[in-house]
Protein backbone atom coordinates (compact mmCIF):
# COMPACT_ATOMS: atom_id res chain seq x y z
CA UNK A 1 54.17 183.48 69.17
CA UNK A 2 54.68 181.84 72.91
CA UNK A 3 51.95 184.58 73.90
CA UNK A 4 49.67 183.53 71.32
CA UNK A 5 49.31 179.86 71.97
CA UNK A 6 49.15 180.56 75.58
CA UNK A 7 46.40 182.77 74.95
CA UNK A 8 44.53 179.94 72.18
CA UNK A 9 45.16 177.18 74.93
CA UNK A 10 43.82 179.53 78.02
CA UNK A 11 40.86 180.74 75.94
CA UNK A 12 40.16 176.58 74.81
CA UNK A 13 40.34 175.47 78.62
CA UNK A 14 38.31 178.38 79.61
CA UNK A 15 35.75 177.95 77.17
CA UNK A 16 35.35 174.45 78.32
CA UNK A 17 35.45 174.81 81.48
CA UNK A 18 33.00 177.25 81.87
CA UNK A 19 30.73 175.55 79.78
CA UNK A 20 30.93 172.26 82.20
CA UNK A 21 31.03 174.38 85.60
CA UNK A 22 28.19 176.77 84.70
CA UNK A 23 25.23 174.11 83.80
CA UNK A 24 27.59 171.65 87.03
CA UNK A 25 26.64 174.79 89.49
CA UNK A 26 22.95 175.02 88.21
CA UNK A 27 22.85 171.26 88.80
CA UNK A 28 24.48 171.08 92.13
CA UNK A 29 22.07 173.91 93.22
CA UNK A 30 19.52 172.48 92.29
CA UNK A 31 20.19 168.86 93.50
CA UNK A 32 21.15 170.07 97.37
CA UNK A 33 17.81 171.93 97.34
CA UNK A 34 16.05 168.35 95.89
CA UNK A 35 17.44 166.88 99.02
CA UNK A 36 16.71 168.88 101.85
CA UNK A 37 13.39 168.67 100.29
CA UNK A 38 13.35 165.24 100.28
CA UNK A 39 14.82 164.90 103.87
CA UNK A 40 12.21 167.24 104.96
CA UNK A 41 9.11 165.15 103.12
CA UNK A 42 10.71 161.57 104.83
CA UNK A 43 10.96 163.20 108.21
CA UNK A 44 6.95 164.73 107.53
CA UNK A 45 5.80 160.96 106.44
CA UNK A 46 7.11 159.45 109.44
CA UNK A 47 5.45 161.76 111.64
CA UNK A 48 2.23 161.57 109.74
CA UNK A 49 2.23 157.61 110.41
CA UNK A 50 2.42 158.25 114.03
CA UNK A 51 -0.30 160.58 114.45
CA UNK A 52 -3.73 158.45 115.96
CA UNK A 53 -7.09 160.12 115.07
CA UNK A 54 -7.54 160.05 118.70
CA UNK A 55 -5.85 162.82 119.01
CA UNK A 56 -8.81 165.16 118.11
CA UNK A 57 -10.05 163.89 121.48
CA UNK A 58 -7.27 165.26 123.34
CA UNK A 59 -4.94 161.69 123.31
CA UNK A 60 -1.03 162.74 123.40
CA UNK A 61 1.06 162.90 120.00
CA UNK A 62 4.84 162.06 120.15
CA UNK A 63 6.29 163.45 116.74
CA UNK A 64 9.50 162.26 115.78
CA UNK A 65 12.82 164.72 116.06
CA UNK A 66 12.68 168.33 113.88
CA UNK A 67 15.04 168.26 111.60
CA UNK A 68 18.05 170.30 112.48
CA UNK A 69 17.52 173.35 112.94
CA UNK A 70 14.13 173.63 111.21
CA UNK A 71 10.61 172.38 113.18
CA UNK A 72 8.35 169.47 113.12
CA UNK A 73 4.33 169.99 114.28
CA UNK A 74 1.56 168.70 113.68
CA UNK A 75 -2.08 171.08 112.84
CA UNK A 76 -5.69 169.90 113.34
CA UNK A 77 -8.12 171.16 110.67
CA UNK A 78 -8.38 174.58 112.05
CA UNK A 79 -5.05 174.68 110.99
CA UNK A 80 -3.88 174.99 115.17
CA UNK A 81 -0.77 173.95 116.31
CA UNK A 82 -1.21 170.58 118.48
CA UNK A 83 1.92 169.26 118.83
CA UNK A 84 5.72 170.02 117.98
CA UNK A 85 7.44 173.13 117.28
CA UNK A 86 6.58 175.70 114.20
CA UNK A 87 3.94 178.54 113.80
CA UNK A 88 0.96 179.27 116.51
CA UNK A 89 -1.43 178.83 112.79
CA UNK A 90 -0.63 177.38 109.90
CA UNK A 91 0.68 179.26 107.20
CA UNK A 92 -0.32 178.81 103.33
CA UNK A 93 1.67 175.63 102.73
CA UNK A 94 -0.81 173.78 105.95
CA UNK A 95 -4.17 175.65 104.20
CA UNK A 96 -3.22 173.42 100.83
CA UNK A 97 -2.39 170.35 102.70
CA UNK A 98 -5.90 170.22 104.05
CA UNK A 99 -7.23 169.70 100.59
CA UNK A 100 -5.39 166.37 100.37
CA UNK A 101 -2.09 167.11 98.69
CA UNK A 102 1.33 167.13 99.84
CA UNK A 103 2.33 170.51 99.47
CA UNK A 104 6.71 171.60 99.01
CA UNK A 105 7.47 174.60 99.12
CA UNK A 106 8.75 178.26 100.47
CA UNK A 107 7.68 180.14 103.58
CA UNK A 108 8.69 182.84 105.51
CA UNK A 109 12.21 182.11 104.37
CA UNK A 110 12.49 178.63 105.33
CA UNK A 111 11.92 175.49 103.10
CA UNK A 112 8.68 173.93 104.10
CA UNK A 113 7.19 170.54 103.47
CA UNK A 114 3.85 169.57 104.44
CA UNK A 115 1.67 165.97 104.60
CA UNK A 116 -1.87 165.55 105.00
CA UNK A 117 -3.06 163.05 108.20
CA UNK A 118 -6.04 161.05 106.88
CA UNK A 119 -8.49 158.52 108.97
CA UNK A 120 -11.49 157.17 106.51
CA UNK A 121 -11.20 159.11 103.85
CA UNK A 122 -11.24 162.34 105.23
CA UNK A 123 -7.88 164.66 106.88
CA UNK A 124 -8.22 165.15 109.94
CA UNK A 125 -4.67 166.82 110.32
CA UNK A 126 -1.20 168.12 108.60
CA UNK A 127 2.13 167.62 109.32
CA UNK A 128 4.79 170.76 108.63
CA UNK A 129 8.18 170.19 108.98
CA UNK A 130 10.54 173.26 107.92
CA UNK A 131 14.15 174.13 107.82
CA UNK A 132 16.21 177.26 107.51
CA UNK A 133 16.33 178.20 103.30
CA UNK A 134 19.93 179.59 104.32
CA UNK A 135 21.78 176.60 106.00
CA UNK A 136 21.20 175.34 102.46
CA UNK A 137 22.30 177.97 100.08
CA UNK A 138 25.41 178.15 102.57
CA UNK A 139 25.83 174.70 101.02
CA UNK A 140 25.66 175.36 97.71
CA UNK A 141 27.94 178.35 98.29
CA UNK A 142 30.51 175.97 99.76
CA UNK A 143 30.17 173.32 96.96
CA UNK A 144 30.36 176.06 94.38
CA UNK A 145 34.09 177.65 96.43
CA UNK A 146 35.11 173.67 95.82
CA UNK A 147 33.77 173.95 92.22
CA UNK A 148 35.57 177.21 91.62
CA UNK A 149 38.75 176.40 93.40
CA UNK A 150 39.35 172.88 91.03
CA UNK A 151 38.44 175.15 88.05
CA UNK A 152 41.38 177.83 88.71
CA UNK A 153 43.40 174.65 89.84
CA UNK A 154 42.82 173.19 86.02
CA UNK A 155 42.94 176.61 84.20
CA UNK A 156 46.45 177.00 86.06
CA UNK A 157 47.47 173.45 85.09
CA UNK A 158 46.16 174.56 81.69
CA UNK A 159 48.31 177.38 81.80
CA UNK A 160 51.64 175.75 82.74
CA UNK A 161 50.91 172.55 79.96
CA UNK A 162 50.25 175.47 77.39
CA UNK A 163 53.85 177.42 77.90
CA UNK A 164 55.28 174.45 77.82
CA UNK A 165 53.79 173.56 74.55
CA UNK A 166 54.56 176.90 73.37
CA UNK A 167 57.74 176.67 73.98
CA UNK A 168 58.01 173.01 72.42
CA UNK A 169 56.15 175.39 69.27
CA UNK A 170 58.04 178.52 69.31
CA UNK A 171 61.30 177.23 69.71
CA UNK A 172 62.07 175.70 66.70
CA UNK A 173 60.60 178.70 64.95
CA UNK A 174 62.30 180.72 66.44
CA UNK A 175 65.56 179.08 65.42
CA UNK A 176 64.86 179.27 61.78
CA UNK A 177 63.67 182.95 62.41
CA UNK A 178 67.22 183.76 63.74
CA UNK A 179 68.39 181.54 61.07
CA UNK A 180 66.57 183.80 58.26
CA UNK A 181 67.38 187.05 59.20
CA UNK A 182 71.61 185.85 59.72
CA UNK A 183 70.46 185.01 55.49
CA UNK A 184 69.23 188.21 55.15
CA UNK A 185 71.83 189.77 56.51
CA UNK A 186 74.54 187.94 53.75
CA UNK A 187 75.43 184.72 56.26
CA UNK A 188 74.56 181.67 53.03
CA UNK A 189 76.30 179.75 54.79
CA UNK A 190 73.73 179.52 57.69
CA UNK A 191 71.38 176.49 58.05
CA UNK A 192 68.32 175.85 59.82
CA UNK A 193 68.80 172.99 62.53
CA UNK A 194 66.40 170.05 63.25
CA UNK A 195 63.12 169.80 65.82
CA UNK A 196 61.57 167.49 67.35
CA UNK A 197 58.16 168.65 65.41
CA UNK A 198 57.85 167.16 61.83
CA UNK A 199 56.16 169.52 60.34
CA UNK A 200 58.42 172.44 60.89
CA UNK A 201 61.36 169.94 59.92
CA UNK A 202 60.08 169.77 56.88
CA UNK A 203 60.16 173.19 56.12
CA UNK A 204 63.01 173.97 58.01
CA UNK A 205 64.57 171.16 55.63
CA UNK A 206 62.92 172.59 52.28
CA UNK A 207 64.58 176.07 53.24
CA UNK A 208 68.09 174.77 53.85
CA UNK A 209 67.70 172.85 50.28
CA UNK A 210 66.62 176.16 48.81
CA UNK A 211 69.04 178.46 50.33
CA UNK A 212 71.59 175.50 48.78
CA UNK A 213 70.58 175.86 45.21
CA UNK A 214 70.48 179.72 45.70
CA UNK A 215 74.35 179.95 46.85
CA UNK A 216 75.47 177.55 44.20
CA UNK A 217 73.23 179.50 41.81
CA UNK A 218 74.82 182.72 43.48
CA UNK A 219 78.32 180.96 43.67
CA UNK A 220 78.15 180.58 39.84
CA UNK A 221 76.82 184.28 38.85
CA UNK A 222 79.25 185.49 40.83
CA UNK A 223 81.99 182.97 39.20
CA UNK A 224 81.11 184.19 35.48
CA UNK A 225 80.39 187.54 36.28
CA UNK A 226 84.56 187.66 37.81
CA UNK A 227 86.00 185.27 34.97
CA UNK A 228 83.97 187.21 32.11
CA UNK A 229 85.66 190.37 33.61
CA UNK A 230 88.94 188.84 33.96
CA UNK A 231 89.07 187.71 30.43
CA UNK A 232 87.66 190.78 28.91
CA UNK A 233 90.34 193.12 31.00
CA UNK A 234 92.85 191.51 29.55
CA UNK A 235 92.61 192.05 25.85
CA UNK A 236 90.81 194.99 26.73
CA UNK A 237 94.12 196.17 28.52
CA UNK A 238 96.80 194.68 25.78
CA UNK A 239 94.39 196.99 22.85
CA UNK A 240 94.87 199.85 25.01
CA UNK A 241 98.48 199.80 24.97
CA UNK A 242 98.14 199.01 21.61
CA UNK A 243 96.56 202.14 20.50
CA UNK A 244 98.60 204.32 22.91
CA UNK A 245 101.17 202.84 21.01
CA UNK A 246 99.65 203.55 17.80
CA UNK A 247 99.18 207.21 18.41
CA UNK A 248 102.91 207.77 19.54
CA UNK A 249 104.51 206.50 16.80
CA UNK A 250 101.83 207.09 13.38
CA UNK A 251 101.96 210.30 12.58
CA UNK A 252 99.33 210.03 9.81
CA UNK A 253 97.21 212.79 10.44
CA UNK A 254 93.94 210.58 9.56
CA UNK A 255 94.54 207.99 11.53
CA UNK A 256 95.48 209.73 14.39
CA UNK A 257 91.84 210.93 15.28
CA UNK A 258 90.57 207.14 14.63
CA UNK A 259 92.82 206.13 17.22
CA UNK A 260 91.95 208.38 19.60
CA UNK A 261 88.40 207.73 19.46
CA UNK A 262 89.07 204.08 19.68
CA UNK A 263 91.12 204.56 22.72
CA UNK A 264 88.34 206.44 24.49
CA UNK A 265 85.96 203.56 23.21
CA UNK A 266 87.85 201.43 24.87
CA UNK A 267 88.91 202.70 27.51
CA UNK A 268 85.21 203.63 28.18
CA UNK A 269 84.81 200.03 27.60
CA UNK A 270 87.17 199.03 30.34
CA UNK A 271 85.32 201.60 32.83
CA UNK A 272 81.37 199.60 32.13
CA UNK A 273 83.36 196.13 32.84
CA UNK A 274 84.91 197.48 35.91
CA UNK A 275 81.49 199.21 37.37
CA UNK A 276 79.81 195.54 36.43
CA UNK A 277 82.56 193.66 38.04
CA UNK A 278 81.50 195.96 41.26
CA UNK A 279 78.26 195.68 41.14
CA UNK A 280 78.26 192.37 41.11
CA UNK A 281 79.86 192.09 44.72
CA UNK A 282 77.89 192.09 47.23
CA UNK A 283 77.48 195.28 49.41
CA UNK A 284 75.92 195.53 52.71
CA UNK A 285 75.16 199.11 52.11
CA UNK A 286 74.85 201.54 49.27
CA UNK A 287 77.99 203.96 49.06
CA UNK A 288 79.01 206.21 46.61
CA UNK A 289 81.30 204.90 44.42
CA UNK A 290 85.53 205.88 43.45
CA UNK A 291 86.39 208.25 40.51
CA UNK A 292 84.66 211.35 41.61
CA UNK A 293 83.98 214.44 38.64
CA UNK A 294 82.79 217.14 38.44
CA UNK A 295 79.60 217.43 36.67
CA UNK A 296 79.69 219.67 33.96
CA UNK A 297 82.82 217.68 32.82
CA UNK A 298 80.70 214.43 32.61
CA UNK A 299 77.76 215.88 30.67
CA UNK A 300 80.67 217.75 28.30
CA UNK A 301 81.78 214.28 27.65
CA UNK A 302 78.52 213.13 27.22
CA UNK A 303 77.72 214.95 24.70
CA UNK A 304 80.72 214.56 22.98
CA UNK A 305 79.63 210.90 23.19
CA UNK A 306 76.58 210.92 22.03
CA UNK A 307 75.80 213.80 19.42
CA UNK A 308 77.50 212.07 16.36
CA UNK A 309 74.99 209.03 16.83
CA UNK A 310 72.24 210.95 17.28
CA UNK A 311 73.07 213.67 14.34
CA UNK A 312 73.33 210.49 12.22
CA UNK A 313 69.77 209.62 12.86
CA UNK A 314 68.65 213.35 12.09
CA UNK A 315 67.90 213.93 15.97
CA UNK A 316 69.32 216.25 18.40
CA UNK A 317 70.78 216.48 21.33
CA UNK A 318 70.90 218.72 24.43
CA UNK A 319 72.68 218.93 27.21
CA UNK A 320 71.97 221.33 30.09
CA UNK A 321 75.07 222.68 31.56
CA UNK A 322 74.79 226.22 32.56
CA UNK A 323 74.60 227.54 36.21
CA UNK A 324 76.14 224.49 37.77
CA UNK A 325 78.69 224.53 40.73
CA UNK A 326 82.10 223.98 39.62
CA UNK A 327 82.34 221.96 42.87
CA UNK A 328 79.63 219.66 42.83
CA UNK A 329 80.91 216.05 41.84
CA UNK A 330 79.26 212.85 41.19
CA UNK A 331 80.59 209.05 40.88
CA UNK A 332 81.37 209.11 37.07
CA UNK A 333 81.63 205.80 36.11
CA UNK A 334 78.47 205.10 37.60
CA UNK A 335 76.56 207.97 36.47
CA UNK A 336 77.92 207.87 33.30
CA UNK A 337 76.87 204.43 32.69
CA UNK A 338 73.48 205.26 33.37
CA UNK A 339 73.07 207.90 31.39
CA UNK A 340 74.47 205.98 28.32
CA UNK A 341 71.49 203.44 29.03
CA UNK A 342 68.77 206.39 29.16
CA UNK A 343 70.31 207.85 26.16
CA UNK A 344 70.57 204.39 24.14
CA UNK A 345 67.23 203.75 25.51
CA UNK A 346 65.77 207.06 24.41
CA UNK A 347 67.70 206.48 20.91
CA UNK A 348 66.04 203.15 20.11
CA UNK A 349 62.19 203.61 21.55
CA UNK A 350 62.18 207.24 21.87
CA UNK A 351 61.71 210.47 19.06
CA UNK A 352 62.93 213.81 17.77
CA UNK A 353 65.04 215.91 20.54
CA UNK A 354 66.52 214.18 23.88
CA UNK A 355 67.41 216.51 26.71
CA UNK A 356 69.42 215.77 29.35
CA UNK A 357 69.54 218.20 32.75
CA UNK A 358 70.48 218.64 36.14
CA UNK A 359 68.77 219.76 38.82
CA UNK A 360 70.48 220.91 42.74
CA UNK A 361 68.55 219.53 45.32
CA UNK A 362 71.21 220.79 47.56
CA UNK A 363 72.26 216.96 49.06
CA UNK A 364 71.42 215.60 45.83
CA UNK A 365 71.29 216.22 42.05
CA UNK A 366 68.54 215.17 39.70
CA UNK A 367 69.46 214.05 35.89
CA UNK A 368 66.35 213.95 33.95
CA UNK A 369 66.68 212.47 30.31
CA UNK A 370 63.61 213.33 28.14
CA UNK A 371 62.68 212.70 24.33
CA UNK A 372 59.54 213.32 23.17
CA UNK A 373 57.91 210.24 22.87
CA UNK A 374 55.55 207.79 25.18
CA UNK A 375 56.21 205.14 27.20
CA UNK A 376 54.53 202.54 26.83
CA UNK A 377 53.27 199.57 29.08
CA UNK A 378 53.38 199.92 33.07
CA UNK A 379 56.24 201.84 35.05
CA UNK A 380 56.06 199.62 37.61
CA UNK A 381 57.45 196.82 34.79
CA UNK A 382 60.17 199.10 33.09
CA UNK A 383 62.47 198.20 35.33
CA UNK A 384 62.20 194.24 35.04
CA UNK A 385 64.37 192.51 33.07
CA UNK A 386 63.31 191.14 29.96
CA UNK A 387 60.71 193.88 30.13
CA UNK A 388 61.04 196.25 26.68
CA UNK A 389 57.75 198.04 26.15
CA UNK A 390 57.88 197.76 22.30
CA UNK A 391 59.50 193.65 22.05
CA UNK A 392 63.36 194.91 20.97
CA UNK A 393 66.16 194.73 22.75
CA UNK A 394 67.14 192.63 25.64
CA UNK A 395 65.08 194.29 28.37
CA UNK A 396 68.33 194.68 30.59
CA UNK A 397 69.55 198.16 29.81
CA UNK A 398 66.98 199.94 32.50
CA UNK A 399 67.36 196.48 34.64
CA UNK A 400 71.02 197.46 34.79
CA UNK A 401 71.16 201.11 35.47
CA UNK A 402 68.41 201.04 38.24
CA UNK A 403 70.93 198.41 40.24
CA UNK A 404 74.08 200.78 39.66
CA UNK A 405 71.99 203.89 40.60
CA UNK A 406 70.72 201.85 44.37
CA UNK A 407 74.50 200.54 44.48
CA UNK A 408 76.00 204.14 45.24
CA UNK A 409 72.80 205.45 47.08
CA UNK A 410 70.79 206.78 44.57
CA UNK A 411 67.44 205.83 42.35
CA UNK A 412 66.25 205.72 39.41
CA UNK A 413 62.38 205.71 38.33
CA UNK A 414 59.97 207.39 35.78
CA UNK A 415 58.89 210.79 35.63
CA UNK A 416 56.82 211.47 33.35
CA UNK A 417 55.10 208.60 30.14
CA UNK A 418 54.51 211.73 27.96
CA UNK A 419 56.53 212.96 27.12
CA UNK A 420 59.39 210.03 28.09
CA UNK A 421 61.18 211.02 30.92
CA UNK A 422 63.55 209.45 33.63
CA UNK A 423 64.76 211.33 36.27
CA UNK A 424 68.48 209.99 38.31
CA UNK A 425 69.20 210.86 42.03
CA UNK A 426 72.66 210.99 42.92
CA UNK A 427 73.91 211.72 45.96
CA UNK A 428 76.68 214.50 45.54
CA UNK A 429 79.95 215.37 47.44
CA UNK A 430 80.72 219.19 47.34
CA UNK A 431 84.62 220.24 47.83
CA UNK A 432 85.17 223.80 47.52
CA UNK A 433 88.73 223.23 48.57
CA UNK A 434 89.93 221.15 45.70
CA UNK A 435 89.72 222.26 42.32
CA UNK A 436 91.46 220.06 40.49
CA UNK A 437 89.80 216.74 39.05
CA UNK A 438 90.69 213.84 39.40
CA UNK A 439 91.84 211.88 36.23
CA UNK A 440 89.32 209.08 34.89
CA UNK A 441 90.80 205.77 34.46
């Protein structure tokens, strides 16, 4: 920014100046010229006033002094040199003189001046006087060094005045810059400290009352988010042990397979709190999250998950888990999370058969979840919250699982409107030298 100013404030003085030095030099030019002119024309005129008409007769003319350097004579009508210094015959400017009219003007390089000599009405002689055409221009040449020399004197006073009211500019700018990336990079507690320029107080002090509201606003997401996990754990943790208890001691051979299930429930229950409780801290980078499995164990469960709900709504449901390495693993609460949001999703807005499978991209796997309906409304906007295409649900399902897929490194976008598909990258860890898997919790 420094740079920039400089270069507005050089390119302001330079403009100006050159458009008060250029039309300056024409005038100066023009004016030293004027008066040589002028000195030459007095220095004529008091000659011509000494000249008698006797001298025709052969009485003596004493001419005043030549100007420097230039000459000073006087010409009879023949145009003849008859006193003082110049040409042996007159040259062009003498020839007009003899019709009566001063004459200014340029000859053989020198600036010439001549003044007719009149006795009763008729001219009887001229009077040239002449000076060098150089000794002037080296005038103007020396004027215009003076003229250039104060105009590099202000453009470098210009200079100096405009870095120093860049720096009065870029300083407190550059501040808050420094002040928004330490934001950016997760310091709230950073503010943005006062100028001595108004204007960039002002929004240095609108910014530091926004970045207020958004900690407190953080400060209390973050607060509910953590108490709304605490108190669900809890119960979540006494039904647990409540229906591990169950299943020890009823040996009712009915019940015993509604327990179960309502063990897994919860405990997969007590997994989606703990995977929102982590997403909800903040992370300076993506990393793949705890509770590694192996994949064809998560899509077994999966399915186990999901088929009686879909079978109950006449649909089906396919999971593709042939020809997958027994060693590639995958964050499962995480991925599993996501997939139960595609799959709910494609229950509720989607039709007749969802497939789910897996694709090796060697550093990375691909989970694609198809049905075979249409999404509607724009892709860009699926991932909004509040956004639901067709006006039910919440609109925070897909919100949800894109943030959990971009907190352990992956993505999560649209493939394909028709028919429906969304496609999960997941970073994978391979471990050939372990085979056994680790135990959810």
């Amino acid at each position: 920014m420094r740079q920039r100013v400089v270069r507005v404030a050089l390119t302001a003085a330079l403009v100006a100046v050159v458009l008060l030095a250029v039309p300056l030099a024409v005038v100066i030019r023009s004016s030293l010229y004027a008066d040589q002119r002028d000195t030459l024309e007095r220095v004529a005129l008091a000659a011509a006033v000494r000249v008698s008409p006797d001298y025709t007769t052969g009485d003596p003319v004493e001419l005043p002094a030549a100007p420097a350097g230039g000459h000073l004579g006087l010409y009879d009508r023949h145009q003849r040199l008859r006193s003082g210094s110049g040409p042996g015959t007159g040259d062009a400017p003498v020839g007009r003189a003899l019709g009566g009219e001063p004459m200014r003007g340029r000859s053989g390089g020198d600036l010439v001046v001549t003044v007719p000599v009149s006795h009763a009405e008729q001219v009887i002689g001229v009077v040239r006087a002449s000076s060098p055409a150089d000794t002037v221009r080296d005038r103007v040449l020396a004027v215009w060094g003076v003229l250039l020399g104060v105009t590099a004197f202000a453009l470098g006073v210009a200079v100096l005045v405009a870095r120093r009211q860049a720096r009065v500019l870029a300083t407190p700018l550059e501040d808050l810059s420094r002040h928004c990336r330490a934001v950016t990079e997760g310091d709230l507690n950073a503010r943005a400290t006062p100028s001595s320029i108004a204007e960039i107080d002002q929004v240095a002090h609108t910014h530091n009352e926004m970045l207020r509201s958004l900690s407190e606003l953080l400060r209390r997401e973050r607060d509910f988010t953590a108490n709304a996990s605490h108190q669900l754990r809890t119960p979540l943790t006494g039904l647990q042990l409540t229906l591990e208890a169950g299943l020890q001691q009823d040996d009712d051979a009915r019940l015993r397979p509604l327990l179960a299930e309502a063990l897994t429930a919860t405990q997969r229950l007590h997994r989606t709190v703990e995977e929102v409780l982590r997403l909800s801290r903040p992370q300076d980078t993506p990393r793949l999250a705890a509770g590694q499995v192996a994949v064809t164990r998560l899509l077994q469960e999966t399915q186990e998950r999901w088929h009686g709900l879909f079978a109950d709504d006449g649909r089906r449901l396919e999971c593709g888990t042939r020809e997958m390495p027994a060693d590639v693993r995958v964050p499962g609460g995480p991925v599993s999370e996501i997939l139960g949001v595609l799959l709910d999703n494609a229950r509720t807005h989607g039709r007749q058969t969802i497939r789910v499978a897996v694709r090796d991209l060697d550093d990375a796997l691909a989970f694609d979840v198809s049905d075979e309906g249409t999404v509607q409304g724009e892709p860009a906007q699926l991932f909004d919250r509040g956004q639901t295409g067709d006006g039910r649900g919440t609109g925070i399902g897909l919100a949800l699982a894109r943030d959990l897929a971009v907190s352990m490194g992956g993505r999560l976008f649209l493939t394909s409107a028709t028919p429906a598909t969304f496609t999960l990258l997941v970073p994978v860890r391979r471990d050939k030298h372990d085979a056994a898997e680790p135990t959810d919790r």
